[in-house]
C-alpha atoms as a PDB file:
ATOM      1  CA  UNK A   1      26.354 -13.521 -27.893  1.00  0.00           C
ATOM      2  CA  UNK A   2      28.009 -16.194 -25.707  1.00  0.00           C
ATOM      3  CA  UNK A   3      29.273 -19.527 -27.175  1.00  0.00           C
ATOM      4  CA  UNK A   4      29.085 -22.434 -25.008  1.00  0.00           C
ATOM      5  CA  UNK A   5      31.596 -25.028 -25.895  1.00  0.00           C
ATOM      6  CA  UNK A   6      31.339 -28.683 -23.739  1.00  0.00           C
ATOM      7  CA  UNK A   7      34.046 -31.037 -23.642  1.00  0.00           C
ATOM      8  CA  UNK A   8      33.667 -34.452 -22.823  1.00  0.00           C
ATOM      9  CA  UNK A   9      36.441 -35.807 -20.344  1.00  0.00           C
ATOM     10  CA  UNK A  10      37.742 -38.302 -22.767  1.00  0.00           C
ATOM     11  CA  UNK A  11      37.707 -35.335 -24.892  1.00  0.00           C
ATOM     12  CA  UNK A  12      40.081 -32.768 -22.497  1.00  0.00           C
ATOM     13  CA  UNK A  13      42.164 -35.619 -22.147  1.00  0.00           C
ATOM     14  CA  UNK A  14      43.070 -35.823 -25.748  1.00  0.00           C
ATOM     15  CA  UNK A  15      43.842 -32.236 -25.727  1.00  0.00           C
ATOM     16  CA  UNK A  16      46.100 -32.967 -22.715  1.00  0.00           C
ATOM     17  CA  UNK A  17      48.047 -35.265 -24.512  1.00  0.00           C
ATOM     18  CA  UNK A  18      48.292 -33.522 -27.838  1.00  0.00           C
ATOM     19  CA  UNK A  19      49.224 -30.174 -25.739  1.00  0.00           C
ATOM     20  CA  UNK A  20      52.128 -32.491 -23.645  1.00  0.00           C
ATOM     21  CA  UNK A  21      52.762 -33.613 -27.249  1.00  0.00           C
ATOM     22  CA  UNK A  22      53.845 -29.869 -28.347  1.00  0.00           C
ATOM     23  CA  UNK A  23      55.962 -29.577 -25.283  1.00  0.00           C
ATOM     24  CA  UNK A  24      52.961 -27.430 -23.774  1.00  0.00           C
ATOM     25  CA  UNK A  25      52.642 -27.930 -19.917  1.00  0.00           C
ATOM     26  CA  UNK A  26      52.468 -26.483 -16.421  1.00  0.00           C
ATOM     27  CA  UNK A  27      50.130 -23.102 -16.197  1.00  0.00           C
ATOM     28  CA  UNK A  28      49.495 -23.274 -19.614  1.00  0.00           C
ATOM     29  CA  UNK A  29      47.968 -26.813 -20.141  1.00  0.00           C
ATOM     30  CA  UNK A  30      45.019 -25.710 -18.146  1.00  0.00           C
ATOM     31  CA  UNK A  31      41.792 -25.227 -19.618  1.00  0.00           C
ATOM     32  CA  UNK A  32      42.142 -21.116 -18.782  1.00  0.00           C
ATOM     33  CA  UNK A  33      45.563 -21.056 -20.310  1.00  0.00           C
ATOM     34  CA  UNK A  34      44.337 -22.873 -23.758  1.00  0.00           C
ATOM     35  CA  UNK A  35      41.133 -20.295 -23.617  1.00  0.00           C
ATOM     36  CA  UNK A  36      44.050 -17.376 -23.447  1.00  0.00           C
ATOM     37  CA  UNK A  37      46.148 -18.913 -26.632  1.00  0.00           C
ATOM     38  CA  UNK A  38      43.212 -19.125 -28.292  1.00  0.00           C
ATOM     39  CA  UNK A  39      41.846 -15.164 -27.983  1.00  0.00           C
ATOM     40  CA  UNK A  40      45.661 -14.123 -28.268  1.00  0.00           C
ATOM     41  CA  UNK A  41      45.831 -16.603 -31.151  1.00  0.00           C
ATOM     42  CA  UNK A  42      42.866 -14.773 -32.615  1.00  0.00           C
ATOM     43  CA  UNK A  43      43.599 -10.994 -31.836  1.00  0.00           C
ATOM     44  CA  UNK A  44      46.765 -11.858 -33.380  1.00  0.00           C
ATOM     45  CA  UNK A  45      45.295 -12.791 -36.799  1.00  0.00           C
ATOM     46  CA  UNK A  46      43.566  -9.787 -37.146  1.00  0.00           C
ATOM     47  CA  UNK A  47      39.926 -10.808 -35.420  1.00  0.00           C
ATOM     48  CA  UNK A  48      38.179  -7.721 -33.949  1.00  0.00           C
ATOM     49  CA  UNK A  49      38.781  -7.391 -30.720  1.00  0.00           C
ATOM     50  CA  UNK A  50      34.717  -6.880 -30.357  1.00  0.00           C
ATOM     51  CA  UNK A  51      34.232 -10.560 -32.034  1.00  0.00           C
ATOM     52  CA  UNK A  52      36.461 -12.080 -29.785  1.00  0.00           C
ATOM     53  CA  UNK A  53      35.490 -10.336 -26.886  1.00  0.00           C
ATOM     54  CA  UNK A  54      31.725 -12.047 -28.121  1.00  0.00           C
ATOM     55  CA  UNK A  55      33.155 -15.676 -28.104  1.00  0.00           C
ATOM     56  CA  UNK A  56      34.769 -15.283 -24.756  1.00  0.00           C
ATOM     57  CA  UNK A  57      32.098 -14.371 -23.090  1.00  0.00           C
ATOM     58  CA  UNK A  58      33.265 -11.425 -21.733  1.00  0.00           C
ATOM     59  CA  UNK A  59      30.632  -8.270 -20.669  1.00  0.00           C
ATOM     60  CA  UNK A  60      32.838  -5.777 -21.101  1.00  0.00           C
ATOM     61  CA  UNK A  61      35.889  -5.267 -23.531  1.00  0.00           C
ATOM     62  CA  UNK A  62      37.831  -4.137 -20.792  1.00  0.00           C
ATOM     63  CA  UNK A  63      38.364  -7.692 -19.925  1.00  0.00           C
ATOM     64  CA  UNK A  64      39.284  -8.434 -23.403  1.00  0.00           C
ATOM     65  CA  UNK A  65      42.034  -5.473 -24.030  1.00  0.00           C
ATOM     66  CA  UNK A  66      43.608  -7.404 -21.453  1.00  0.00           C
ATOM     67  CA  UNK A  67      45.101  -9.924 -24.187  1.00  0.00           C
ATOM     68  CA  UNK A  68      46.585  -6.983 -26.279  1.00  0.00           C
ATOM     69  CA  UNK A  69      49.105  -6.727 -23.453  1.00  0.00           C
ATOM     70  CA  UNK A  70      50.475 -10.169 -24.239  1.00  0.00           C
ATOM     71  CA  UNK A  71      50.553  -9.984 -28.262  1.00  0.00           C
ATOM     72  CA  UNK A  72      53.071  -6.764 -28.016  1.00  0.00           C
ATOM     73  CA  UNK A  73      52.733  -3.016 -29.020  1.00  0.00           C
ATOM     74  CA  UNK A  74      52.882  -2.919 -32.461  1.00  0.00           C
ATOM     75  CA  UNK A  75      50.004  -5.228 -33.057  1.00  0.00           C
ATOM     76  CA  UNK A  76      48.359  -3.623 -29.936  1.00  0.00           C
ATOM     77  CA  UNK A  77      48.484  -0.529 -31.992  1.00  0.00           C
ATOM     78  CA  UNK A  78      47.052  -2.259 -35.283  1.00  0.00           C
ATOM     79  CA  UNK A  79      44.239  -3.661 -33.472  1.00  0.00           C
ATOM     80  CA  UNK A  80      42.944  -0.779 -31.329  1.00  0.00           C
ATOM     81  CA  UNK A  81      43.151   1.441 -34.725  1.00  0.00           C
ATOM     82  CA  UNK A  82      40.813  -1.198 -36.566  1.00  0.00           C
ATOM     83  CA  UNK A  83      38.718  -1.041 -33.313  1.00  0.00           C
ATOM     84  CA  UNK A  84      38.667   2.585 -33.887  1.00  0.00           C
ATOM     85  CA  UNK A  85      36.700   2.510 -37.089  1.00  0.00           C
ATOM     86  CA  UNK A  86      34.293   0.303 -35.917  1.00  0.00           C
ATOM     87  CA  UNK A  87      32.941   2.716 -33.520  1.00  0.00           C
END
């Protein structure tokens, strides 16, 4: 399942300004860096790595394991053991 999400120009430039607005800049104001908050923002609040790995598009969840370096061990941990039962 891939999820296609188009922004309009007028639109990317609101979410410029409201990202500038939260002191949010450089590297991270990109479009890639608010598409990494997000799935870190999502493996963080408990969504299955699987799902998230589904809305980003990616083919493999290699990829995706890739975001529980940023979120920290102990979550890593908590994550990858709910993955577990899935399987």
């Amino acid at each position: 399942m891939n999820i296609v999400v188009v922004v309009t120009i007028s639109g990317w430039r609101h979410i410029i300004k409201v990202m500038a607005a939260a002191g949010i800049d450089g590297p991270q104001a990109t479009s890639k860096g608010l598409r990494h908050a997000w799935g870190i923002a999502m493996i963080e609040g408990g969504a299955p790595i699987t799902f998230v790995r589904d809305l980003l598009g990616h083919s493999d969840v290699k990829t995706t394991e890739i975001y529980l370096q940023v979120i920290g061990k102990e979550k890593c941990n908590l994550v990858m053991a709910a993955w577990d039962k899935t399987d």
